[in-house]
N, C-alpha and C. Protein backbone atom coordinates (compact mmCIF):
# COMPACT_ATOMS: atom_id res chain seq x y z
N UNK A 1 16.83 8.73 -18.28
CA UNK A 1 16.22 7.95 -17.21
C UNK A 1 16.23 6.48 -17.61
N UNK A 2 16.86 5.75 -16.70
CA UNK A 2 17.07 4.09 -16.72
C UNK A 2 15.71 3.36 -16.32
N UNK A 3 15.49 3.05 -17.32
CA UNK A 3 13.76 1.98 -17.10
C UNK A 3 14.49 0.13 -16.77
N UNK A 4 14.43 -0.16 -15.34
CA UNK A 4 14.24 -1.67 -15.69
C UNK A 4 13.09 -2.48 -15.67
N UNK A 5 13.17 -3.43 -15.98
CA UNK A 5 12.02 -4.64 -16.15
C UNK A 5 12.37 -5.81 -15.71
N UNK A 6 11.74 -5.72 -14.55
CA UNK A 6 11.57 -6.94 -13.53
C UNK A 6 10.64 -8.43 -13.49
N UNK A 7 10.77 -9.23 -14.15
CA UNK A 7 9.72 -10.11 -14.21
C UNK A 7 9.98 -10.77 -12.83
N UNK A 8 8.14 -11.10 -12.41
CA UNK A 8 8.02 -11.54 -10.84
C UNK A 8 8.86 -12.39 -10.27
N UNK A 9 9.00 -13.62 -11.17
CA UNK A 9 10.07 -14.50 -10.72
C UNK A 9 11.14 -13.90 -9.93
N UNK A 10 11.60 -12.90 -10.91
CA UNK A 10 12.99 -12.37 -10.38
C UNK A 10 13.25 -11.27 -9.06
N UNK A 11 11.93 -10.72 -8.83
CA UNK A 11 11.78 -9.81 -7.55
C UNK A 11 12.32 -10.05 -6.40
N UNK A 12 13.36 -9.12 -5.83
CA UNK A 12 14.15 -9.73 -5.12
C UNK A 12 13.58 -9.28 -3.73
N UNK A 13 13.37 -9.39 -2.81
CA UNK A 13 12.80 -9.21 -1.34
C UNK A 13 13.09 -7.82 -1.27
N UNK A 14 14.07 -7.20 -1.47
CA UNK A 14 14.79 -5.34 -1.47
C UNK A 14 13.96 -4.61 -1.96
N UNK A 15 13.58 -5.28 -3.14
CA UNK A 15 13.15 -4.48 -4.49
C UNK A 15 11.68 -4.53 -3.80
N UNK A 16 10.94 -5.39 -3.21
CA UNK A 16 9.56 -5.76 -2.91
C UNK A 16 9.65 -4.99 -1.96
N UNK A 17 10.51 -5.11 -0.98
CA UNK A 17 10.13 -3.98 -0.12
C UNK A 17 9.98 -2.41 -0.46
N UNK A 18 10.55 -2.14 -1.05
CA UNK A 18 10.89 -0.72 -1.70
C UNK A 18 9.50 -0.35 -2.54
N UNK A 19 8.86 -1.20 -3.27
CA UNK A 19 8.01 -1.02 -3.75
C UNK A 19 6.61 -1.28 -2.90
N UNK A 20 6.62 -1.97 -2.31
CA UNK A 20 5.68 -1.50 -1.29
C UNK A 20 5.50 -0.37 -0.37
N UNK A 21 6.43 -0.01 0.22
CA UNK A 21 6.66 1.55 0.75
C UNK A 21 5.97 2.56 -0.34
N UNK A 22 6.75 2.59 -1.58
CA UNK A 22 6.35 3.45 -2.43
C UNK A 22 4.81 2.90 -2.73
N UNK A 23 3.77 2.23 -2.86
CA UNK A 23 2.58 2.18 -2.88
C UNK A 23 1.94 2.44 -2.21
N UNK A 24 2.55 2.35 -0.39
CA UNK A 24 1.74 2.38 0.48
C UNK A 24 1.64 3.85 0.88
N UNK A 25 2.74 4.82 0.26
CA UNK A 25 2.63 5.82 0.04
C UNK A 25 1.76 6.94 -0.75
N UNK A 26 1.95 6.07 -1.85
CA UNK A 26 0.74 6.77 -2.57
C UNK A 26 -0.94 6.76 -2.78
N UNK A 27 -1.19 5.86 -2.17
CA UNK A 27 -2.58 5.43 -1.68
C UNK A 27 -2.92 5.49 -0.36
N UNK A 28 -4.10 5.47 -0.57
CA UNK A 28 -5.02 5.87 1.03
C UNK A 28 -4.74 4.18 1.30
N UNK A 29 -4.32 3.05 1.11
CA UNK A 29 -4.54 1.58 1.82
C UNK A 29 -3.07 0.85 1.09
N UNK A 30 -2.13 0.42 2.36
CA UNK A 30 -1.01 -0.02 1.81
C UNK A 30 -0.97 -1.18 1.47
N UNK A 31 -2.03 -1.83 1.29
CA UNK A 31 -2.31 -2.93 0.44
C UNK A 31 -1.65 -4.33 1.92
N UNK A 32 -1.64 -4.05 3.08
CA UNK A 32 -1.39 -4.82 3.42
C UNK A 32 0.08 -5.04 3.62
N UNK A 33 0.65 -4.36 3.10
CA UNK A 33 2.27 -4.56 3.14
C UNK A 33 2.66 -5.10 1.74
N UNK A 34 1.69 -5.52 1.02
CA UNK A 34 2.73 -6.21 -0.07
C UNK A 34 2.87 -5.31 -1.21
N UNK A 35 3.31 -5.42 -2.51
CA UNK A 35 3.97 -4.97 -3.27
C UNK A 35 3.21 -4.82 -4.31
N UNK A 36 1.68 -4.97 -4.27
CA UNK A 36 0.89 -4.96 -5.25
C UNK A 36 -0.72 -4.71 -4.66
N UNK A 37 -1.85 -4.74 -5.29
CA UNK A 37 -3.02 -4.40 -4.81
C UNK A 37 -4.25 -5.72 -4.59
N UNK A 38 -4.26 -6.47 -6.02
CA UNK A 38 -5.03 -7.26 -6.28
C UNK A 38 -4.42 -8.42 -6.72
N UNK A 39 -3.39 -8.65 -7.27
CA UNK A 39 -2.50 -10.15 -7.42
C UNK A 39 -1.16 -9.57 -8.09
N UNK A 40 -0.42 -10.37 -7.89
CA UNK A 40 1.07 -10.20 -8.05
C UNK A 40 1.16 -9.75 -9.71
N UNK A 41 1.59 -8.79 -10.88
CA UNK A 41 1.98 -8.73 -12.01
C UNK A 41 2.50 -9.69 -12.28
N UNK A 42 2.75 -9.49 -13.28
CA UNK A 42 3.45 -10.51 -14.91
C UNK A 42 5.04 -10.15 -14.52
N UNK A 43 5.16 -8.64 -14.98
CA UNK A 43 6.30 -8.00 -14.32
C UNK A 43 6.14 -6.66 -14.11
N UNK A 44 7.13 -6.01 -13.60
CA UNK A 44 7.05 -4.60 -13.12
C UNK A 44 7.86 -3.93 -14.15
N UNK A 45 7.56 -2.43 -14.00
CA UNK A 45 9.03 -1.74 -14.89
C UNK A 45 9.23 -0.40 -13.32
N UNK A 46 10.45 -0.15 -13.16
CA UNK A 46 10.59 0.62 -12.26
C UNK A 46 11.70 1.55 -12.60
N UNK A 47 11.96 3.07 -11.92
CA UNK A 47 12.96 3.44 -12.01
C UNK A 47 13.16 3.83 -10.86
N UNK A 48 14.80 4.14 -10.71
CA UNK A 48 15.78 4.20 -9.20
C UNK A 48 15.95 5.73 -9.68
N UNK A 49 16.59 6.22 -8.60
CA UNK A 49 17.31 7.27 -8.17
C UNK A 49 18.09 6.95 -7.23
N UNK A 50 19.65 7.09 -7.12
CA UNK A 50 19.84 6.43 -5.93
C UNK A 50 19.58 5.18 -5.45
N UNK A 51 19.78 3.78 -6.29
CA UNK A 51 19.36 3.25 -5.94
C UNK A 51 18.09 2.90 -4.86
N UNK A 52 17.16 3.75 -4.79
CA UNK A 52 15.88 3.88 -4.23
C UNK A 52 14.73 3.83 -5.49
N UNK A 53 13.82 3.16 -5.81
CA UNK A 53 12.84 2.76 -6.34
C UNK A 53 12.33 3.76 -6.39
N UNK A 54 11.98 4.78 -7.20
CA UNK A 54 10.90 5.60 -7.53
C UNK A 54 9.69 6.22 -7.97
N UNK A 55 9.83 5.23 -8.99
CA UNK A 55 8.77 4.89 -9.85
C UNK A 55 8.18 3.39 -10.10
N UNK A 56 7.42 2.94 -10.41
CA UNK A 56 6.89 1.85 -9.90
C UNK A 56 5.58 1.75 -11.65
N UNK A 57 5.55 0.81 -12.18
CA UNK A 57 4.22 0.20 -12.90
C UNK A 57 4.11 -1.48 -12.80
N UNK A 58 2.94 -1.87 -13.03
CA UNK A 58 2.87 -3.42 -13.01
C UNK A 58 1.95 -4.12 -13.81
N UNK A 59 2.50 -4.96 -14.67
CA UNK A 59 1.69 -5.47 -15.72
C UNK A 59 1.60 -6.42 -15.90
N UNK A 60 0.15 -7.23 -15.91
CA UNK A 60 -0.68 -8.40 -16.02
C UNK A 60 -0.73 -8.75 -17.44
N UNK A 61 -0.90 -9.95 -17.64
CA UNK A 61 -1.37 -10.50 -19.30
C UNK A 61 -2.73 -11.52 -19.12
N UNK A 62 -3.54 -11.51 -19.44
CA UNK A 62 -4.75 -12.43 -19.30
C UNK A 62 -5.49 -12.02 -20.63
N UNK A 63 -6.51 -13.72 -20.47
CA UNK A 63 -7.45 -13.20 -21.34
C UNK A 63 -8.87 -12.94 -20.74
N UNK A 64 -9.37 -12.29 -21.41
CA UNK A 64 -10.92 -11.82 -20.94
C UNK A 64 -11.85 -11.95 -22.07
N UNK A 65 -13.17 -11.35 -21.42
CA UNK A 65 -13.94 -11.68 -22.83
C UNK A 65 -14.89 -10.23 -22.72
N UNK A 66 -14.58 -10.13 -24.13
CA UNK A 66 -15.23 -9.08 -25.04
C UNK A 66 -17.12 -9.15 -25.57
N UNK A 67 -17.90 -9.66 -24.50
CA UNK A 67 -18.91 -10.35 -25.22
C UNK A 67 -18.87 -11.36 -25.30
N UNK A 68 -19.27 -12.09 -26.45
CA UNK A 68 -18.99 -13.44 -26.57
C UNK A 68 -17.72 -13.63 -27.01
N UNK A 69 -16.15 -12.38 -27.49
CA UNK A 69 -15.10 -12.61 -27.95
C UNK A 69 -14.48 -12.57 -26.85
N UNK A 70 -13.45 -13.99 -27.37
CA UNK A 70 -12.26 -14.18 -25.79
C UNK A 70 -11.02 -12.82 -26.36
N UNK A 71 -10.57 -12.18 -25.28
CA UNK A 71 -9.59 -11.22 -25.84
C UNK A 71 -8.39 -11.30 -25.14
N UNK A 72 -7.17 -10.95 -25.36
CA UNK A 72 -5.91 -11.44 -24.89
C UNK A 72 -5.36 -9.67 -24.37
N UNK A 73 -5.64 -9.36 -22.89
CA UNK A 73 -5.15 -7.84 -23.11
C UNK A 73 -3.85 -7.90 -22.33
N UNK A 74 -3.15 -6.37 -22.12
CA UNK A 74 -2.71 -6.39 -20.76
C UNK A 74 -3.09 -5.36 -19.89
N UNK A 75 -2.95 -5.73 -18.99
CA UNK A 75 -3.49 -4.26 -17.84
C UNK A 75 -2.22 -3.72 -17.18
N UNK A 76 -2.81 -2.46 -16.94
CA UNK A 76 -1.63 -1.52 -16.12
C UNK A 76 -1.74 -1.76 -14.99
N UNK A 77 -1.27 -1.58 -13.94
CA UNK A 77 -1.82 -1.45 -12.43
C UNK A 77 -0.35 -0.99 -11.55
N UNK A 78 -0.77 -0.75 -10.43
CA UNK A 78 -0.43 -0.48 -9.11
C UNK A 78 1.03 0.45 -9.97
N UNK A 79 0.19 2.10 -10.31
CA UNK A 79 1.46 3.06 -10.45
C UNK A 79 1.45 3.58 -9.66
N UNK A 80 2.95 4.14 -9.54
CA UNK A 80 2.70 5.04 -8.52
C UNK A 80 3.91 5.87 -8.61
N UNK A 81 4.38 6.70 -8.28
CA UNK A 81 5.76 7.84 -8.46
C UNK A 81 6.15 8.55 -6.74
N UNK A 82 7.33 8.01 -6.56
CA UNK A 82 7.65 8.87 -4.95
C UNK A 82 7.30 10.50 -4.86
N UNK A 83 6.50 10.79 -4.36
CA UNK A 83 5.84 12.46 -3.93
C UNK A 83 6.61 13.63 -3.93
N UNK A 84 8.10 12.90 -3.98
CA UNK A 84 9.50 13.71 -3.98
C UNK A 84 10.09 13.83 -5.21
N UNK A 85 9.16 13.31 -6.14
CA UNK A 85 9.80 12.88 -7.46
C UNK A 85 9.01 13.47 -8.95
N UNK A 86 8.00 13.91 -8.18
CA UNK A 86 6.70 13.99 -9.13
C UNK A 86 7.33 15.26 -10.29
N UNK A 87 7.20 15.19 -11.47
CA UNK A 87 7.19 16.36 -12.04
C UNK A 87 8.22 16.34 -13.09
N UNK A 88 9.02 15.19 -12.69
CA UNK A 88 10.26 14.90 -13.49
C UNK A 88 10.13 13.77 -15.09
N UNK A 89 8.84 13.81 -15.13
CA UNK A 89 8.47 12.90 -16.39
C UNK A 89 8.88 11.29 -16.09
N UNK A 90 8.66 10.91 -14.73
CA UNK A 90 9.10 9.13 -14.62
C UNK A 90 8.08 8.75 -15.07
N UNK A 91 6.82 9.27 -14.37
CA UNK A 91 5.70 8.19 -14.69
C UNK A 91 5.30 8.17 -16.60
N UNK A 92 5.80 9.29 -17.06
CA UNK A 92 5.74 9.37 -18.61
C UNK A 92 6.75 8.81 -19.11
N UNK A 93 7.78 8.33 -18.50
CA UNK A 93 8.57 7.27 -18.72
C UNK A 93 8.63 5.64 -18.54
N UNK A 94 8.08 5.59 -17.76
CA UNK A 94 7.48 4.41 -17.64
C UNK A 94 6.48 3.88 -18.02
N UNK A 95 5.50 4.98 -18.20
CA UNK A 95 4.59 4.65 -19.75
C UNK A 95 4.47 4.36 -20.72
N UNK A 96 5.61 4.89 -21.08
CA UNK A 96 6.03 4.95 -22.90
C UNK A 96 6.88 3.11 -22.93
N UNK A 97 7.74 3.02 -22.09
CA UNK A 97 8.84 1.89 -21.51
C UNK A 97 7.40 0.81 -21.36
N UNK A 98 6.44 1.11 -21.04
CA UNK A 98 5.12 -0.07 -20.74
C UNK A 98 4.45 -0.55 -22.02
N UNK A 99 3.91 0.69 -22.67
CA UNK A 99 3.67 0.53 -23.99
C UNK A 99 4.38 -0.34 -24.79
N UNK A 100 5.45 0.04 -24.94
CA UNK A 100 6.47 -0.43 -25.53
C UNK A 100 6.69 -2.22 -25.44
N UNK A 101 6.78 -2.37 -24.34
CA UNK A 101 6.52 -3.58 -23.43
C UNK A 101 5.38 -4.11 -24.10
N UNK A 102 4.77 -3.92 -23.99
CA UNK A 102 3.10 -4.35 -23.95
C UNK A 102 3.24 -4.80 -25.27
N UNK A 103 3.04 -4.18 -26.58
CA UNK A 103 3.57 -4.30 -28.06
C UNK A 103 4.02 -4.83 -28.55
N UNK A 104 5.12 -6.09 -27.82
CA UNK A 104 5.56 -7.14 -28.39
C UNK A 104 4.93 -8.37 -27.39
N UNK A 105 4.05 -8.34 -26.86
CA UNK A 105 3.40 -9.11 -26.47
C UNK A 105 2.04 -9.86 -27.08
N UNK A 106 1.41 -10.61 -26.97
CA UNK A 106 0.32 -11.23 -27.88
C UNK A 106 -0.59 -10.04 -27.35
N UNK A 107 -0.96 -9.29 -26.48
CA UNK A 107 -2.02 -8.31 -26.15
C UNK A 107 -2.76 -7.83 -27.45
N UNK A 108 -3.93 -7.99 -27.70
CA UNK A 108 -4.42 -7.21 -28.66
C UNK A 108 -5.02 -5.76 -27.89
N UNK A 109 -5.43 -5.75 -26.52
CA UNK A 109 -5.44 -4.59 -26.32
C UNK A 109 -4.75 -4.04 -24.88
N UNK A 110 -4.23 -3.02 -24.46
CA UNK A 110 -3.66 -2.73 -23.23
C UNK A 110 -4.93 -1.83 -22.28
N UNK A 111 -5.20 -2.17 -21.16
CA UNK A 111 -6.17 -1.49 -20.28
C UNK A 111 -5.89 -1.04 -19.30
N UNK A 112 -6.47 -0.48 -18.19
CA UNK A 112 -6.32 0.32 -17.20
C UNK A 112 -7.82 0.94 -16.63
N UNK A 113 -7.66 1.21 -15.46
CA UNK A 113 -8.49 1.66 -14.66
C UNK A 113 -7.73 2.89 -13.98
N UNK A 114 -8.55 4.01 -14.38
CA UNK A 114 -7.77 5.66 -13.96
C UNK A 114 -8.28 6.63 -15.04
N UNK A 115 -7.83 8.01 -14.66
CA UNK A 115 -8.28 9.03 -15.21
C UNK A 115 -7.70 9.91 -15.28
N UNK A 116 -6.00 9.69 -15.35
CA UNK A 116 -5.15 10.58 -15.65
C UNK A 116 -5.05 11.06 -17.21
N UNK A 117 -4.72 12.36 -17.41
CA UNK A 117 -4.17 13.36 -18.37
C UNK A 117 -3.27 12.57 -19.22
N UNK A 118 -2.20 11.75 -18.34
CA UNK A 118 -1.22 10.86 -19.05
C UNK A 118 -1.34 10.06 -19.73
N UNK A 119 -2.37 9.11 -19.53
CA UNK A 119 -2.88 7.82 -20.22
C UNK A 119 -3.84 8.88 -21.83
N UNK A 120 -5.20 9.20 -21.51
CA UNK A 120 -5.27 10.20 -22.86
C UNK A 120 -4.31 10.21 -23.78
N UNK A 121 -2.80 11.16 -23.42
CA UNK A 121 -2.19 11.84 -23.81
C UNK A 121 -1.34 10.56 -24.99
N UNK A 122 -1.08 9.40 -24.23
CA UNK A 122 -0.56 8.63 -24.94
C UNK A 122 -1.39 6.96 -25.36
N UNK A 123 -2.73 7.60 -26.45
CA UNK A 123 -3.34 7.05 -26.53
C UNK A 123 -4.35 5.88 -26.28
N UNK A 124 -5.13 6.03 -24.74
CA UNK A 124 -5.59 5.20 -24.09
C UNK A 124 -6.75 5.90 -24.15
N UNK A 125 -7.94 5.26 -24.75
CA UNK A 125 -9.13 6.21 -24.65
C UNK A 125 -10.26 5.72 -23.60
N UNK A 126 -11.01 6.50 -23.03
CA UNK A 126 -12.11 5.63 -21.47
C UNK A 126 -13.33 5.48 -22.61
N UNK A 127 -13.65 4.26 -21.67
CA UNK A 127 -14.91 3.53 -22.33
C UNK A 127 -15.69 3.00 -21.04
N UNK A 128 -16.37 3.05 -21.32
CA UNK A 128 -18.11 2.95 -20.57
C UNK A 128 -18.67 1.62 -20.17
N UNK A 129 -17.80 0.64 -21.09
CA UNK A 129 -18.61 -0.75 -20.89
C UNK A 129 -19.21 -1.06 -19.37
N UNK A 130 -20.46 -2.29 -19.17
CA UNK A 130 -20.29 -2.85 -18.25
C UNK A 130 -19.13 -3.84 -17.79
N UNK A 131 -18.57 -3.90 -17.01
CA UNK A 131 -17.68 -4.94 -16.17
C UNK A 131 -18.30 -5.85 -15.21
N UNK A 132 -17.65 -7.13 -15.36
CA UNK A 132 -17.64 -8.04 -14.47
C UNK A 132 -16.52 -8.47 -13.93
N UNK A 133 -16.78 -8.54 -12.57
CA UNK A 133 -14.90 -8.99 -12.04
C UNK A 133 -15.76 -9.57 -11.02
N UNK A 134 -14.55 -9.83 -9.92
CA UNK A 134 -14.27 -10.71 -8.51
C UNK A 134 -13.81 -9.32 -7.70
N UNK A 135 -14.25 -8.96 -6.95
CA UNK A 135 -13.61 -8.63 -6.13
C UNK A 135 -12.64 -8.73 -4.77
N UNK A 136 -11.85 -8.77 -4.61
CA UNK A 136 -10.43 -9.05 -3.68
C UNK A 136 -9.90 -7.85 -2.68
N UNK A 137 -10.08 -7.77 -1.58
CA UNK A 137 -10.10 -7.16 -0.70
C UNK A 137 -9.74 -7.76 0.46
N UNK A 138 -8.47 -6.99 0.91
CA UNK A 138 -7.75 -7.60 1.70
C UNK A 138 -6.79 -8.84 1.98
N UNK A 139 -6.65 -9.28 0.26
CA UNK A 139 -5.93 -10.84 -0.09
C UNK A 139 -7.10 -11.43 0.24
N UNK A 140 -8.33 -11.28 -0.23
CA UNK A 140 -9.79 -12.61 -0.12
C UNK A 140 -10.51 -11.82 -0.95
N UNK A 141 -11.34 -13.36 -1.61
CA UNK A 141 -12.08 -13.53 -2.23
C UNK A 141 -13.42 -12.95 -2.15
N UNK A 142 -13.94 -11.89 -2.76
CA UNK A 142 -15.63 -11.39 -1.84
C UNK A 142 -16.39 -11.97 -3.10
N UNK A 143 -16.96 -10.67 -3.50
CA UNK A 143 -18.30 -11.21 -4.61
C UNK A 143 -17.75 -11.18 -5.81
N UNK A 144 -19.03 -11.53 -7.08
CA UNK A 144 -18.29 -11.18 -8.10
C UNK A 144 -19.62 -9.81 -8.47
N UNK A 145 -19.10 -9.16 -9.07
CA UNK A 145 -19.83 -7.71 -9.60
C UNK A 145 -19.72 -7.69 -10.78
N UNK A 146 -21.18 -6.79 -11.23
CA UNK A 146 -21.47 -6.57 -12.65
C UNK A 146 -21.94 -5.36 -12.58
N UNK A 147 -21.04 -4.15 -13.05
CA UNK A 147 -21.72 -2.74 -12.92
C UNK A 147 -20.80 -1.45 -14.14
N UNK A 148 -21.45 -0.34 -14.27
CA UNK A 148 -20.64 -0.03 -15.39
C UNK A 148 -18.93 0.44 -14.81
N UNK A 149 -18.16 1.05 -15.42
CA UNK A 149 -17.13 0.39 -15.38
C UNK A 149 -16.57 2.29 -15.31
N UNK A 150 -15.05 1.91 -13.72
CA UNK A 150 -14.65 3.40 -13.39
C UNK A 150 -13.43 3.30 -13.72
N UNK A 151 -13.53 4.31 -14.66
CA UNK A 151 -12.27 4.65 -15.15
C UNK A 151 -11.53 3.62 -16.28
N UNK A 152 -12.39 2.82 -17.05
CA UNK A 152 -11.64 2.17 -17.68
C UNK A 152 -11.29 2.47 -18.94
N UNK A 153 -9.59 2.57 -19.25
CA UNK A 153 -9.28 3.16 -20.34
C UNK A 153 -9.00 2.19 -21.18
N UNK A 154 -9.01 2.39 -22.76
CA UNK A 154 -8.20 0.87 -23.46
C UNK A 154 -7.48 1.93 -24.43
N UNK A 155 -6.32 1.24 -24.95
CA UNK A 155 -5.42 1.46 -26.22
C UNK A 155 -5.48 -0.15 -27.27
N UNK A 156 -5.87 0.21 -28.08
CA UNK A 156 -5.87 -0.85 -29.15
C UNK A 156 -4.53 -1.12 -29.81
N UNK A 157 -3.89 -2.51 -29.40
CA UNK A 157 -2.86 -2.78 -30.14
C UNK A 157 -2.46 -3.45 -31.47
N UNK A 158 -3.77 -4.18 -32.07
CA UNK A 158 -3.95 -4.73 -33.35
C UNK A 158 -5.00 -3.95 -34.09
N UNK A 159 -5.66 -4.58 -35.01
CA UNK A 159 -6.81 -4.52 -36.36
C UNK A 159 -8.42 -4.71 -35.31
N UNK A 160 -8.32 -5.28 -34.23
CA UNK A 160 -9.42 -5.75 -33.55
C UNK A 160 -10.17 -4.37 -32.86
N UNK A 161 -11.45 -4.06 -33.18
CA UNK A 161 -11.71 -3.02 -32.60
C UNK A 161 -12.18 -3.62 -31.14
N UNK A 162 -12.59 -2.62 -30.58
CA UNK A 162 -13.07 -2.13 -28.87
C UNK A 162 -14.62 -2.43 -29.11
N UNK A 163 -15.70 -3.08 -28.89
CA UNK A 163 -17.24 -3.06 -28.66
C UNK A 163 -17.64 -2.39 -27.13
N UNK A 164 -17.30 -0.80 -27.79
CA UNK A 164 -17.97 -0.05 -26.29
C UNK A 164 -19.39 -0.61 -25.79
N UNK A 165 -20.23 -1.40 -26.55
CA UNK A 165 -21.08 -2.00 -25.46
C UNK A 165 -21.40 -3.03 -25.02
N UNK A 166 -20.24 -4.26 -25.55
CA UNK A 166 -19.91 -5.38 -24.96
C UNK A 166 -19.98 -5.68 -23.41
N UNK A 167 -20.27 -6.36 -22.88
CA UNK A 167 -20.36 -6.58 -21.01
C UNK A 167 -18.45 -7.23 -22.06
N UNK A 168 -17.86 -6.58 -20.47
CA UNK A 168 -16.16 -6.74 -20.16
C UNK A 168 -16.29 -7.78 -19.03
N UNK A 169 -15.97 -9.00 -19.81
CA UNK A 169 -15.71 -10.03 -18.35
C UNK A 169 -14.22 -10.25 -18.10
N UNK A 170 -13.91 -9.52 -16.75
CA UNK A 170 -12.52 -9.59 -16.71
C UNK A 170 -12.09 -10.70 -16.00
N UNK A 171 -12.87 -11.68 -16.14
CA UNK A 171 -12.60 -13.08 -15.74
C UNK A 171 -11.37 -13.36 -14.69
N UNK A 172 -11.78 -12.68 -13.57
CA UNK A 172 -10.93 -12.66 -12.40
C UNK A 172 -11.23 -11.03 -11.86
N UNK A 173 -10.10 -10.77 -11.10
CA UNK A 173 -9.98 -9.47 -10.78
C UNK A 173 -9.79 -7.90 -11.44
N UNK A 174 -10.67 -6.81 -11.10
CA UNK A 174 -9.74 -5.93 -12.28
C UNK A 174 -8.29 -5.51 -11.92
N UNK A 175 -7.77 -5.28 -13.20
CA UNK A 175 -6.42 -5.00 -13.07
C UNK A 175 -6.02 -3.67 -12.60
């Protein structure tokens, strides 16, 4: 299976469309039409069949703060796998292809919001912290929130541990 990596710059209108279909598919809200949920990725990694987009991940780089520590992570977001496709190990391919990704990046840690079997499986463990974000709904700006935190998984990529009871300021939106 062919993993590419798309940085945003390079997203070509085809490819955006294609990937929006496939999101708006897999979620109850098609985000509006666009190609992402809460702000545009860093870059995507996707795989084709048929030249048709099948698989879909998207990854952010920011820093946040750990407490009073500023932290440099990346987040996963907006996966998703065509319904016709499921079962064939993409999205465990594009995981591993993310990781991977992620690892030569300054990230000291990689995050996510979810509660799949998959993430576990390839070392992402859920943690409890409180969160603070912005919330964004509908391409606008609403409140900002402070409450404990759904589904958030982390994988540690350096020496720096995780403070499961640090408040998580994700200084913007969650990913």
């Amino acid at each position: 299976m062919q993993i590419e990596r798309i940085d945003e710059m390079r997203l070509c209108p085809a490819d955006e469309g294609q990937i929006a279909n496939l999101l708006g598919a897999a979620f109850d809200s098609d985000f509006g039409g666009r190609s992402f949920c809460q702000q545009r990725p860093h870059l995507r990694l996707v795989t084709r069949q048929d030249d048709r987009i099948v698989g879909h991940m998207g990854i952010d780089l920011r820093d946040i703060r750990m407490g009073d520590t500023a932290v440099t992570v990346a987040g996963l977001g907006d996966v998703a796998t065509d319904a016709a496709c499921r079962g064939q190990g993409i999205a465990s391919a594009l995981l591993r292809a993310a990781i991977a990704e992620v690892k030569q990046s300054p990230a000291q840690f990689f995050i996510l919001f979810g509660d799949a079997p998959l993430y576990a499986g390839n070392g992402f463990q859920a943690m409890t912290n409180t969160i603070r974000f912005i919330s964004l709904l509908h391409n606008r700006t609403h409140a900002i929130y402070e409450q404990p935190s759904d589904g958030l998984m982390v994988l540690p990529l350096d020496n720096l541990a995780w403070d499961p009871d640090a408040l998580i300021d994700l200084v913007g939106h969650p990913i």
